[in-house]
PDB file of N, CA and C in Angstrom:
ATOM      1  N   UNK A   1     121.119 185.240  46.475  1.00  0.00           N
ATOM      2  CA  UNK A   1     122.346 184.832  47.142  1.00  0.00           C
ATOM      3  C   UNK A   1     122.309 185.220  48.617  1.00  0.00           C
ATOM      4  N   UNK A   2     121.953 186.136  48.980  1.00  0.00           N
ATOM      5  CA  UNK A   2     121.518 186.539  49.787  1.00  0.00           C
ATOM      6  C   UNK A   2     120.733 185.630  50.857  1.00  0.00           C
ATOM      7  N   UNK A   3     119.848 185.515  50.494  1.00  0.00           N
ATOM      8  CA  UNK A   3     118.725 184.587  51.089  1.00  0.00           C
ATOM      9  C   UNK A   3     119.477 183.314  51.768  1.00  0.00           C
ATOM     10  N   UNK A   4     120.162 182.427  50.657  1.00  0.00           N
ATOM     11  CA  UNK A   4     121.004 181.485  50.766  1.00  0.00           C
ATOM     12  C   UNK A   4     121.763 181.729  51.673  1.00  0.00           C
ATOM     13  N   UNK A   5     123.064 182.412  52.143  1.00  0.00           N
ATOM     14  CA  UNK A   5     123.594 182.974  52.715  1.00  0.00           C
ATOM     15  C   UNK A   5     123.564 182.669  54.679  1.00  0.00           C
ATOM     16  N   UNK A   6     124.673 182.465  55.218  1.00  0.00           N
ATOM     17  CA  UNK A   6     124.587 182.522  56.287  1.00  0.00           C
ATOM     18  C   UNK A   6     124.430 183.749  56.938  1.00  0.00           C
ATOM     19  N   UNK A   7     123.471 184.206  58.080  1.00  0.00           N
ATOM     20  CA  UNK A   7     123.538 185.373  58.663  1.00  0.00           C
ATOM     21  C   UNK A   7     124.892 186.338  58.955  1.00  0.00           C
ATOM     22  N   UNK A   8     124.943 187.351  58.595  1.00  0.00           N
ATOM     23  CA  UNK A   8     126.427 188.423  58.702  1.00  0.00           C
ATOM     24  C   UNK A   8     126.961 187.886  57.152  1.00  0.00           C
ATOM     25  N   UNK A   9     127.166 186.910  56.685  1.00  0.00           N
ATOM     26  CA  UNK A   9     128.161 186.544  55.502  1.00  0.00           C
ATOM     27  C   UNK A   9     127.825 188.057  54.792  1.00  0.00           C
ATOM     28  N   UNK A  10     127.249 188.570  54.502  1.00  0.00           N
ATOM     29  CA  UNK A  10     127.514 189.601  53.577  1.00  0.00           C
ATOM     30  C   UNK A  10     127.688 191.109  54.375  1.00  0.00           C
ATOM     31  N   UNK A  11     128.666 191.904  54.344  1.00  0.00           N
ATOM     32  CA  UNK A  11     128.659 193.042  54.845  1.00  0.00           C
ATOM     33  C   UNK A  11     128.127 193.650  54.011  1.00  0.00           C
ATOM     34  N   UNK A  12     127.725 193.968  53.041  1.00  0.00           N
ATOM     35  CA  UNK A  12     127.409 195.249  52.100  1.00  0.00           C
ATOM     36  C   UNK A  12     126.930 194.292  50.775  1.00  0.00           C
ATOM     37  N   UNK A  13     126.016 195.197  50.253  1.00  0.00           N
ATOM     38  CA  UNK A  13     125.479 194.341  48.845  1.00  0.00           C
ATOM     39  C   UNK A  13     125.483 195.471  48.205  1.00  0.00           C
ATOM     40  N   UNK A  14     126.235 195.361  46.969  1.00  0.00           N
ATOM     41  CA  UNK A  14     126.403 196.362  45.481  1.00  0.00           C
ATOM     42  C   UNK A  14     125.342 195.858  44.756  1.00  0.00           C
ATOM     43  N   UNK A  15     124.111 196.811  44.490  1.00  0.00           N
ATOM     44  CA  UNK A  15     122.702 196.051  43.790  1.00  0.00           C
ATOM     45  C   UNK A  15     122.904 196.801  42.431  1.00  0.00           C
ATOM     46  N   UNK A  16     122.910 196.280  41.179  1.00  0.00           N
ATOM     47  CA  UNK A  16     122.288 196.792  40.001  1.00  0.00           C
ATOM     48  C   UNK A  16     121.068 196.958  40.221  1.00  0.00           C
ATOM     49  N   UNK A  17     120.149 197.764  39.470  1.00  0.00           N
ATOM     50  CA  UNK A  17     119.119 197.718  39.440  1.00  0.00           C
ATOM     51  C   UNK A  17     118.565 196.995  38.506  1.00  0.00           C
ATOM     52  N   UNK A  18     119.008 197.091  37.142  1.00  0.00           N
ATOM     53  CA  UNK A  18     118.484 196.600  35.768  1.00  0.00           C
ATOM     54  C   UNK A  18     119.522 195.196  35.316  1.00  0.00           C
ATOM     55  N   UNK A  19     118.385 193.499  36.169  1.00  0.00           N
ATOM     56  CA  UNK A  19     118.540 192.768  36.559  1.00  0.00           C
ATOM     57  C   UNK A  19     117.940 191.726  35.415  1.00  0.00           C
ATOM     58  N   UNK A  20     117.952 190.843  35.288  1.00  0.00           N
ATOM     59  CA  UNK A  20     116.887 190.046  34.655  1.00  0.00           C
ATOM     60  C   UNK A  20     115.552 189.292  35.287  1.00  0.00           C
ATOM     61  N   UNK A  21     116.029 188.450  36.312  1.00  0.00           N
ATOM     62  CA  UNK A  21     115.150 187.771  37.003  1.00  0.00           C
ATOM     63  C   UNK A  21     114.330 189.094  37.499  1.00  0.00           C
ATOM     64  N   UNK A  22     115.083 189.553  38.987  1.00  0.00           N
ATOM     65  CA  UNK A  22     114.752 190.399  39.459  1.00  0.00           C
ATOM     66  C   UNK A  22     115.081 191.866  39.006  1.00  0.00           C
ATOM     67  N   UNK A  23     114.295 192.937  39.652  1.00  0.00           N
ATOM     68  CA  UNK A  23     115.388 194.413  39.568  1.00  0.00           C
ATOM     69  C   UNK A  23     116.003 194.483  40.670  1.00  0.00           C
ATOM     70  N   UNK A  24     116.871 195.447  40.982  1.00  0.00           N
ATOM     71  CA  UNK A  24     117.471 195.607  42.330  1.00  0.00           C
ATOM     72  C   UNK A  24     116.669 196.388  42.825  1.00  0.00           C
ATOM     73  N   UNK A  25     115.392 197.023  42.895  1.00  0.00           N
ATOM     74  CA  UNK A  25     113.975 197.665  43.938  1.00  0.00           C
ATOM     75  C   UNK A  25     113.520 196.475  44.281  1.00  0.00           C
ATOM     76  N   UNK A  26     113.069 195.473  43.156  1.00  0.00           N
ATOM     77  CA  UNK A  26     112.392 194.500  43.925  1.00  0.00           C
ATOM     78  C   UNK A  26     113.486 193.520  44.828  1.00  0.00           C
ATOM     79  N   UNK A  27     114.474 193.344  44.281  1.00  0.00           N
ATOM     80  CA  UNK A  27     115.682 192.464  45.084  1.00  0.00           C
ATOM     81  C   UNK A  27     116.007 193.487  46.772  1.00  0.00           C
ATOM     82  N   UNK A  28     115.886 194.609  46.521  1.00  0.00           N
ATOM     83  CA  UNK A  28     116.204 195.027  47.982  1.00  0.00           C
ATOM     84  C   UNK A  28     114.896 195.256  48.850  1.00  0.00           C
ATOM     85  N   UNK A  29     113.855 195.028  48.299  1.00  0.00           N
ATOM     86  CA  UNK A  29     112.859 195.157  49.062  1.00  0.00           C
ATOM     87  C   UNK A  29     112.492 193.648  49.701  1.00  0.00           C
ATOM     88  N   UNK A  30     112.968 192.917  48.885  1.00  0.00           N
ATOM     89  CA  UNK A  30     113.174 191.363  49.899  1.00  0.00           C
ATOM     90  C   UNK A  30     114.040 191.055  50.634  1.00  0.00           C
ATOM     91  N   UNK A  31     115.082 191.249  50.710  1.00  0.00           N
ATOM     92  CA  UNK A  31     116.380 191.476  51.003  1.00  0.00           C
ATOM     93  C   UNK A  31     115.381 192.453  52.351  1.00  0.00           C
ATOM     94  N   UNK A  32     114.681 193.358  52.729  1.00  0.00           N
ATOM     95  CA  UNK A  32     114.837 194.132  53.495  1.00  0.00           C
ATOM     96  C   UNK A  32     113.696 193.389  54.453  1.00  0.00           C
ATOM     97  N   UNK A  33     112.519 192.668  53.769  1.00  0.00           N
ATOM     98  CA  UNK A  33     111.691 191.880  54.274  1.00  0.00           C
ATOM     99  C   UNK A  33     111.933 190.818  54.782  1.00  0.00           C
ATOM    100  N   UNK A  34     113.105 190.036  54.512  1.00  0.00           N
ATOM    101  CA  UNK A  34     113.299 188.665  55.427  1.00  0.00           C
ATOM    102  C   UNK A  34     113.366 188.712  56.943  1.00  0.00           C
ATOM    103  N   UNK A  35     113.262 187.573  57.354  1.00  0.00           N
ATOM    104  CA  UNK A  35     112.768 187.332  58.900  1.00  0.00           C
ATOM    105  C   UNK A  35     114.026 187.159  59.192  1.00  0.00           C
ATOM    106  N   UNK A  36     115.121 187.842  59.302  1.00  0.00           N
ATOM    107  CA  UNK A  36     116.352 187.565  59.879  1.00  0.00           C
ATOM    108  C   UNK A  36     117.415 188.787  60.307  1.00  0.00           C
ATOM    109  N   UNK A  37     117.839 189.188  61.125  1.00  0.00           N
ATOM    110  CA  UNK A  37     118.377 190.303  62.031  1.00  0.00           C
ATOM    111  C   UNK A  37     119.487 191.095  60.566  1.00  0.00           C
ATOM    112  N   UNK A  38     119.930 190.221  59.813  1.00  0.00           N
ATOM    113  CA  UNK A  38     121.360 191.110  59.118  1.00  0.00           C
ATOM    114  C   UNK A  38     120.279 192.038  57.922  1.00  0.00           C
ATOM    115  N   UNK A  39     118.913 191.133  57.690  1.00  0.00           N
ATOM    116  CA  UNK A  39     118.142 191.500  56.445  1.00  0.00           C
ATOM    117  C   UNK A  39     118.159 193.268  56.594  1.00  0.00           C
ATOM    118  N   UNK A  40     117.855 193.573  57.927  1.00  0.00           N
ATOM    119  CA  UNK A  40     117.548 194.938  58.290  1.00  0.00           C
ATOM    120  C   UNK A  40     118.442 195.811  58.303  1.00  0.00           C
ATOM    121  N   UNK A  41     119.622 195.377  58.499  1.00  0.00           N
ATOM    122  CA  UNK A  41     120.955 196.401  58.576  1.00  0.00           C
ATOM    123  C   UNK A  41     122.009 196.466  57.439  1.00  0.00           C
ATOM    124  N   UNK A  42     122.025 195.029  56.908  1.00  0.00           N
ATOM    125  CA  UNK A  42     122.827 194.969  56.054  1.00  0.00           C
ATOM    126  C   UNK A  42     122.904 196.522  54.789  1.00  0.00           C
ATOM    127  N   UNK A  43     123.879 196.596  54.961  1.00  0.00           N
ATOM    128  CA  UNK A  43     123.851 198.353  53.819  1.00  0.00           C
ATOM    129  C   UNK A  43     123.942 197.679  52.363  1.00  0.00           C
ATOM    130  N   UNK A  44     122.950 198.555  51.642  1.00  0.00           N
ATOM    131  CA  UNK A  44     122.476 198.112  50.369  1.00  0.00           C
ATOM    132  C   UNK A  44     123.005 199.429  49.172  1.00  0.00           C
ATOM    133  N   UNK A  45     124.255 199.341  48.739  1.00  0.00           N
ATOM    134  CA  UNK A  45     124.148 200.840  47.408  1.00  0.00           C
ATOM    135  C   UNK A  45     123.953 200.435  46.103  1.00  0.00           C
ATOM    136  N   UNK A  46     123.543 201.276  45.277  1.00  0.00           N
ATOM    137  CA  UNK A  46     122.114 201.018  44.148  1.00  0.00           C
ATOM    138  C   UNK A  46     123.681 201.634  43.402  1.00  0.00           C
ATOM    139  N   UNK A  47     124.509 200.931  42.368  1.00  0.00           N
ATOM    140  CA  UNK A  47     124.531 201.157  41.196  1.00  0.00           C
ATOM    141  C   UNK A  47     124.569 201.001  39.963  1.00  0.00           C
ATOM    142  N   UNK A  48     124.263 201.952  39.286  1.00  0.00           N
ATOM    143  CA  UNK A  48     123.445 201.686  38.602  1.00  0.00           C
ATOM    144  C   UNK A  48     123.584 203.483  37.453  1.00  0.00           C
ATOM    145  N   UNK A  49     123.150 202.750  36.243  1.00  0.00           N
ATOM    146  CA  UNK A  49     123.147 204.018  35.266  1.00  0.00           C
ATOM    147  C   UNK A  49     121.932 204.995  35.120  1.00  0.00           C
ATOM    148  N   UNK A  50     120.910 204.035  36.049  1.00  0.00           N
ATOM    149  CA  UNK A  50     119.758 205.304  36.443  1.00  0.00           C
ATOM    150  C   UNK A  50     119.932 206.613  36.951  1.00  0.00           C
ATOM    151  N   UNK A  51     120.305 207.521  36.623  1.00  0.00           N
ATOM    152  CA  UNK A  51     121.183 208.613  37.838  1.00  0.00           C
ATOM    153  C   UNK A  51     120.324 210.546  37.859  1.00  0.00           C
ATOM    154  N   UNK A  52     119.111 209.778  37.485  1.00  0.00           N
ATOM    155  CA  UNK A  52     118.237 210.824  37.786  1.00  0.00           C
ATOM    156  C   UNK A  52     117.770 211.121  39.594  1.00  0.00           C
ATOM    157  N   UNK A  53     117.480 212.093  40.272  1.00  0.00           N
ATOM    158  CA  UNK A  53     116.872 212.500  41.616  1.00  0.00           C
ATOM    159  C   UNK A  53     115.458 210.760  41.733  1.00  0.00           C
ATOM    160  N   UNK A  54     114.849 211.187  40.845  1.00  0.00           N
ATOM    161  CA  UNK A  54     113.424 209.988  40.880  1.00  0.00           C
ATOM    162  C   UNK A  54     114.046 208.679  41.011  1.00  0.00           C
ATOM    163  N   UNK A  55     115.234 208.255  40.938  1.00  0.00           N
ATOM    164  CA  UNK A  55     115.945 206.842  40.629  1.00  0.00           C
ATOM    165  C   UNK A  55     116.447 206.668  41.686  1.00  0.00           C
ATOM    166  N   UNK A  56     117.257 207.748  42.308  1.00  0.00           N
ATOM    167  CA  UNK A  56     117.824 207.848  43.482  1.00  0.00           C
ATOM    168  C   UNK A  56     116.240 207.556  44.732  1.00  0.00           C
ATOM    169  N   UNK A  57     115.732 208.375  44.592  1.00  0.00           N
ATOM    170  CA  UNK A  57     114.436 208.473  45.503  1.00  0.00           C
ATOM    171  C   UNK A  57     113.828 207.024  45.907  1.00  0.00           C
ATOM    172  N   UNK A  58     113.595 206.570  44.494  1.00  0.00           N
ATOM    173  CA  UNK A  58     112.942 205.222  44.182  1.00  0.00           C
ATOM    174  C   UNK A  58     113.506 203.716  45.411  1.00  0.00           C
ATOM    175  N   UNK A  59     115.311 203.892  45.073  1.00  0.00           N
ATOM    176  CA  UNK A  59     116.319 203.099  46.178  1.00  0.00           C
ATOM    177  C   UNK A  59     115.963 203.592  47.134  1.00  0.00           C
ATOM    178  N   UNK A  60     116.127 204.748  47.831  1.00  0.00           N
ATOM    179  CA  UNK A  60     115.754 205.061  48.860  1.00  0.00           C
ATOM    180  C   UNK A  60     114.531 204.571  49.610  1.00  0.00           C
ATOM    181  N   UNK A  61     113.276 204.500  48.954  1.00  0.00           N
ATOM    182  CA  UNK A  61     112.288 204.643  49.584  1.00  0.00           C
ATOM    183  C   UNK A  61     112.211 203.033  49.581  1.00  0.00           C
ATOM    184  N   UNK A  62     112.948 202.215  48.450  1.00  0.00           N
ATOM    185  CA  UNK A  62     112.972 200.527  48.450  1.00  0.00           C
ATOM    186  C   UNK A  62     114.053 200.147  49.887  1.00  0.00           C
ATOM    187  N   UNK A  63     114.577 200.663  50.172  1.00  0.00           N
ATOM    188  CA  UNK A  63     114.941 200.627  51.694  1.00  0.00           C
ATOM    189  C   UNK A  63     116.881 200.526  51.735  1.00  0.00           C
ATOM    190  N   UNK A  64     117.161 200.682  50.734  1.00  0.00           N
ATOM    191  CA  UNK A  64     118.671 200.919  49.922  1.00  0.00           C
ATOM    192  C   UNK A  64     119.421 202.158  50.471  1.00  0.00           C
ATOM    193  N   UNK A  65     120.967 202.010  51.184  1.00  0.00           N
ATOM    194  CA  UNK A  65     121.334 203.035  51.774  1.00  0.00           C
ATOM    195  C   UNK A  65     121.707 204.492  51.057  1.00  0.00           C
ATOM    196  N   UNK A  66     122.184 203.611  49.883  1.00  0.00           N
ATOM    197  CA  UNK A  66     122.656 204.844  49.097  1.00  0.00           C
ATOM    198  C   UNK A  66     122.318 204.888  47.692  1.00  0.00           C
ATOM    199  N   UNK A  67     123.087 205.620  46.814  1.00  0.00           N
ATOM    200  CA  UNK A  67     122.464 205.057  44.965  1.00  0.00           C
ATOM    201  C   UNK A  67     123.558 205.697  44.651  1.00  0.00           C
ATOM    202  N   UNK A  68     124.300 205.516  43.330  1.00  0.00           N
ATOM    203  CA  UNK A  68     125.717 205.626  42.643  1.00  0.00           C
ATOM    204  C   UNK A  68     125.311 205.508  41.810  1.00  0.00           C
ATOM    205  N   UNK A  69     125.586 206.417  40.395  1.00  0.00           N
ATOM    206  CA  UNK A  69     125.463 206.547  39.130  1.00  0.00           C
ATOM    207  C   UNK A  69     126.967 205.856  38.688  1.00  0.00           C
ATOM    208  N   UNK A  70     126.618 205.549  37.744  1.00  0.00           N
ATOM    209  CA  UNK A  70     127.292 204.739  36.946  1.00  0.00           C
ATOM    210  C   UNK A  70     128.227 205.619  35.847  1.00  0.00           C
ATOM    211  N   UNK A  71     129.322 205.941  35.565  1.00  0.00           N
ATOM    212  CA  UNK A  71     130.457 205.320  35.818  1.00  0.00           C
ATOM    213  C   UNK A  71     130.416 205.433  37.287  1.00  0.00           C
ATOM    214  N   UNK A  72     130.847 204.512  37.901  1.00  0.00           N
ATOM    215  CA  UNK A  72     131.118 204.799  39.469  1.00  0.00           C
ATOM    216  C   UNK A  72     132.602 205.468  39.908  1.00  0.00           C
ATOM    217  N   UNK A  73     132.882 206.343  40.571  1.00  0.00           N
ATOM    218  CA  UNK A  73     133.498 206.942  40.998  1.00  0.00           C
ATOM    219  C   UNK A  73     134.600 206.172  42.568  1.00  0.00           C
ATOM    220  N   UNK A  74     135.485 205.770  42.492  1.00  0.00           N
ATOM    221  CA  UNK A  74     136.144 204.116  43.472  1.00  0.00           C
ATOM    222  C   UNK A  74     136.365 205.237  44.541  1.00  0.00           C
ATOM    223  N   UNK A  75     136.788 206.703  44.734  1.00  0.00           N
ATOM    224  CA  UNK A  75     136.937 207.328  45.729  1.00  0.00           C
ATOM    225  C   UNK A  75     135.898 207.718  46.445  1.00  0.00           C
ATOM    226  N   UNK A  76     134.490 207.754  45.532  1.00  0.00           N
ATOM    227  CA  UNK A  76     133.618 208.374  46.240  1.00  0.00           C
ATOM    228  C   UNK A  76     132.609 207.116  46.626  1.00  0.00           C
ATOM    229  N   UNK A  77     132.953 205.862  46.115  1.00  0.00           N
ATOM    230  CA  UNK A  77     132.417 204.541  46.920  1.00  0.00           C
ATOM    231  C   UNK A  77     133.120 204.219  47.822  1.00  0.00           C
ATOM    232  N   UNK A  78     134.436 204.491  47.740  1.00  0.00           N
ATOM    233  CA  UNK A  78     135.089 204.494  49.448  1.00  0.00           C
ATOM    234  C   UNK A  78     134.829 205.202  50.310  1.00  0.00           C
ATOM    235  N   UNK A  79     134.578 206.496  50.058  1.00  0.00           N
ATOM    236  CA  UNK A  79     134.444 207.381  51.058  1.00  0.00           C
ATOM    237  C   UNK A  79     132.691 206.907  51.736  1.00  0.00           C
ATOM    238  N   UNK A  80     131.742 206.236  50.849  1.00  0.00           N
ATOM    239  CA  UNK A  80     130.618 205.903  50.913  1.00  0.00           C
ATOM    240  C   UNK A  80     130.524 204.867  52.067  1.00  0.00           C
ATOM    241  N   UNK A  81     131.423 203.606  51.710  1.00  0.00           N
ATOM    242  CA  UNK A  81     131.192 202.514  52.175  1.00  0.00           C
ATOM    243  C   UNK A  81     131.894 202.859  53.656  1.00  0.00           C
ATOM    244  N   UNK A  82     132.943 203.980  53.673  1.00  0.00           N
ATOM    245  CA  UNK A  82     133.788 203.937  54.882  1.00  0.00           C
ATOM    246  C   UNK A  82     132.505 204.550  56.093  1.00  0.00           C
ATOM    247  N   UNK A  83     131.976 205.368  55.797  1.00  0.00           N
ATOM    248  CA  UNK A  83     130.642 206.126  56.564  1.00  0.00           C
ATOM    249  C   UNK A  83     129.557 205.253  56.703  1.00  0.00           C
ATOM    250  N   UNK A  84     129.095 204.419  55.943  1.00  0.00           N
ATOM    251  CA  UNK A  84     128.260 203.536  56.133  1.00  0.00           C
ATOM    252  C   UNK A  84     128.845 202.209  57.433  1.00  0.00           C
ATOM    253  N   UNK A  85     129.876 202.139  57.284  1.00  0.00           N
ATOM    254  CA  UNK A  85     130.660 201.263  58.264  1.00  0.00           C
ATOM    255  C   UNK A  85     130.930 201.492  59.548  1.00  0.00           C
ATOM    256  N   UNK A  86     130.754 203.278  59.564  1.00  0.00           N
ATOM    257  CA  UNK A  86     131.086 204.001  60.658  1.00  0.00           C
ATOM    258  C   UNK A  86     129.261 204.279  61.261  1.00  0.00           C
ATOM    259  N   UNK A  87     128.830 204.385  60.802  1.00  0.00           N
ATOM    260  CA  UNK A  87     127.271 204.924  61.393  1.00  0.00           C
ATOM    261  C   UNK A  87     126.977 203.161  61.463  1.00  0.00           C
ATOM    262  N   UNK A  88     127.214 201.947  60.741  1.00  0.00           N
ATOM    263  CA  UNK A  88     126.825 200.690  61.647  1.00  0.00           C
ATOM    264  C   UNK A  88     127.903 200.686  62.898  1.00  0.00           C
ATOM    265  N   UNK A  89     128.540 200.629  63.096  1.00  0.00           N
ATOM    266  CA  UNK A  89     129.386 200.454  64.217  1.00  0.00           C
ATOM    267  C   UNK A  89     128.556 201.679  65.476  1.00  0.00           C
ATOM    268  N   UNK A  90     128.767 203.128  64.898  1.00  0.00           N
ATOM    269  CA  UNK A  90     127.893 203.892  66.023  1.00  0.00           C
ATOM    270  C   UNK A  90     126.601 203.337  66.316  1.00  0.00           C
ATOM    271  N   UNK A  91     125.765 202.418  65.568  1.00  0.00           N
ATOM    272  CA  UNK A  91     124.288 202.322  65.836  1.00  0.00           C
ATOM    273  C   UNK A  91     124.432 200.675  66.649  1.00  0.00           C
ATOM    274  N   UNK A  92     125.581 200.037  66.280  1.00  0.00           N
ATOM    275  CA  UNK A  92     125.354 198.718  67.047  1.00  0.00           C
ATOM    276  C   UNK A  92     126.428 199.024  68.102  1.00  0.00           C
ATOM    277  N   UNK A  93     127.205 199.709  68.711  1.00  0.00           N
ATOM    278  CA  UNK A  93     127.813 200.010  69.623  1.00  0.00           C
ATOM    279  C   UNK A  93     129.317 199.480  69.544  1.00  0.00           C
ATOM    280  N   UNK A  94     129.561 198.712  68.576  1.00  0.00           N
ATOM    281  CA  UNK A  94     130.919 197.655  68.284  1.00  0.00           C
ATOM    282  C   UNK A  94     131.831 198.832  68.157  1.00  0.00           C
ATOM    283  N   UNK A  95     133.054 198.535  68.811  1.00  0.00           N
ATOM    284  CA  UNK A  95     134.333 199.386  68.699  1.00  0.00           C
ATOM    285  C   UNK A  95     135.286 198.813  67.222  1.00  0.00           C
TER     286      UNK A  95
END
């Protein structure tokens, strides 16, 4: 969907990991490879019921901002998404 997608249309992508087609490692590692300016910034959080350190690590190193165990917690994905919103705005200079 992504791919499809007009550049910016997506602020944030909520990735499962355990996908059918794809997983969400391999879905954000394309997602991070496309030839297009949002591919690179767009913030990516992994959740997901994987919620071991190695699972977390795994998103990380697939190029994914954050990782959320599953039940997800709505205060502590706000408080997530609000900081992620705030460090893009500090890194692209937008008020």
């Amino acid at each position: 969907m992504f791919q499809e997608s007009g550049e910016g249309w997506y602020g944030i992508v909520l990735m499962d990991l355990r996908m059918p087609n794809m997983d969400g490692i391999e879905a954000a590692k394309a997602i991070r490879a496309m030839a297009r300016p949002d591919a690179g910034t767009v913030p990516i959080i992994a959740l997901t019921a994987d919620a071991f350190a190695e699972d977390a690590q795994r998103c990380m190193d697939a190029g994914m901002d954050a990782h959320m165990a599953k039940p997800v917690n709505v205060k502590m994905l706000l408080r997530k998404l609000a900081g992620l919103h705030r460090r893009r705005q500090d890194s692209s200079g937008e008020e």
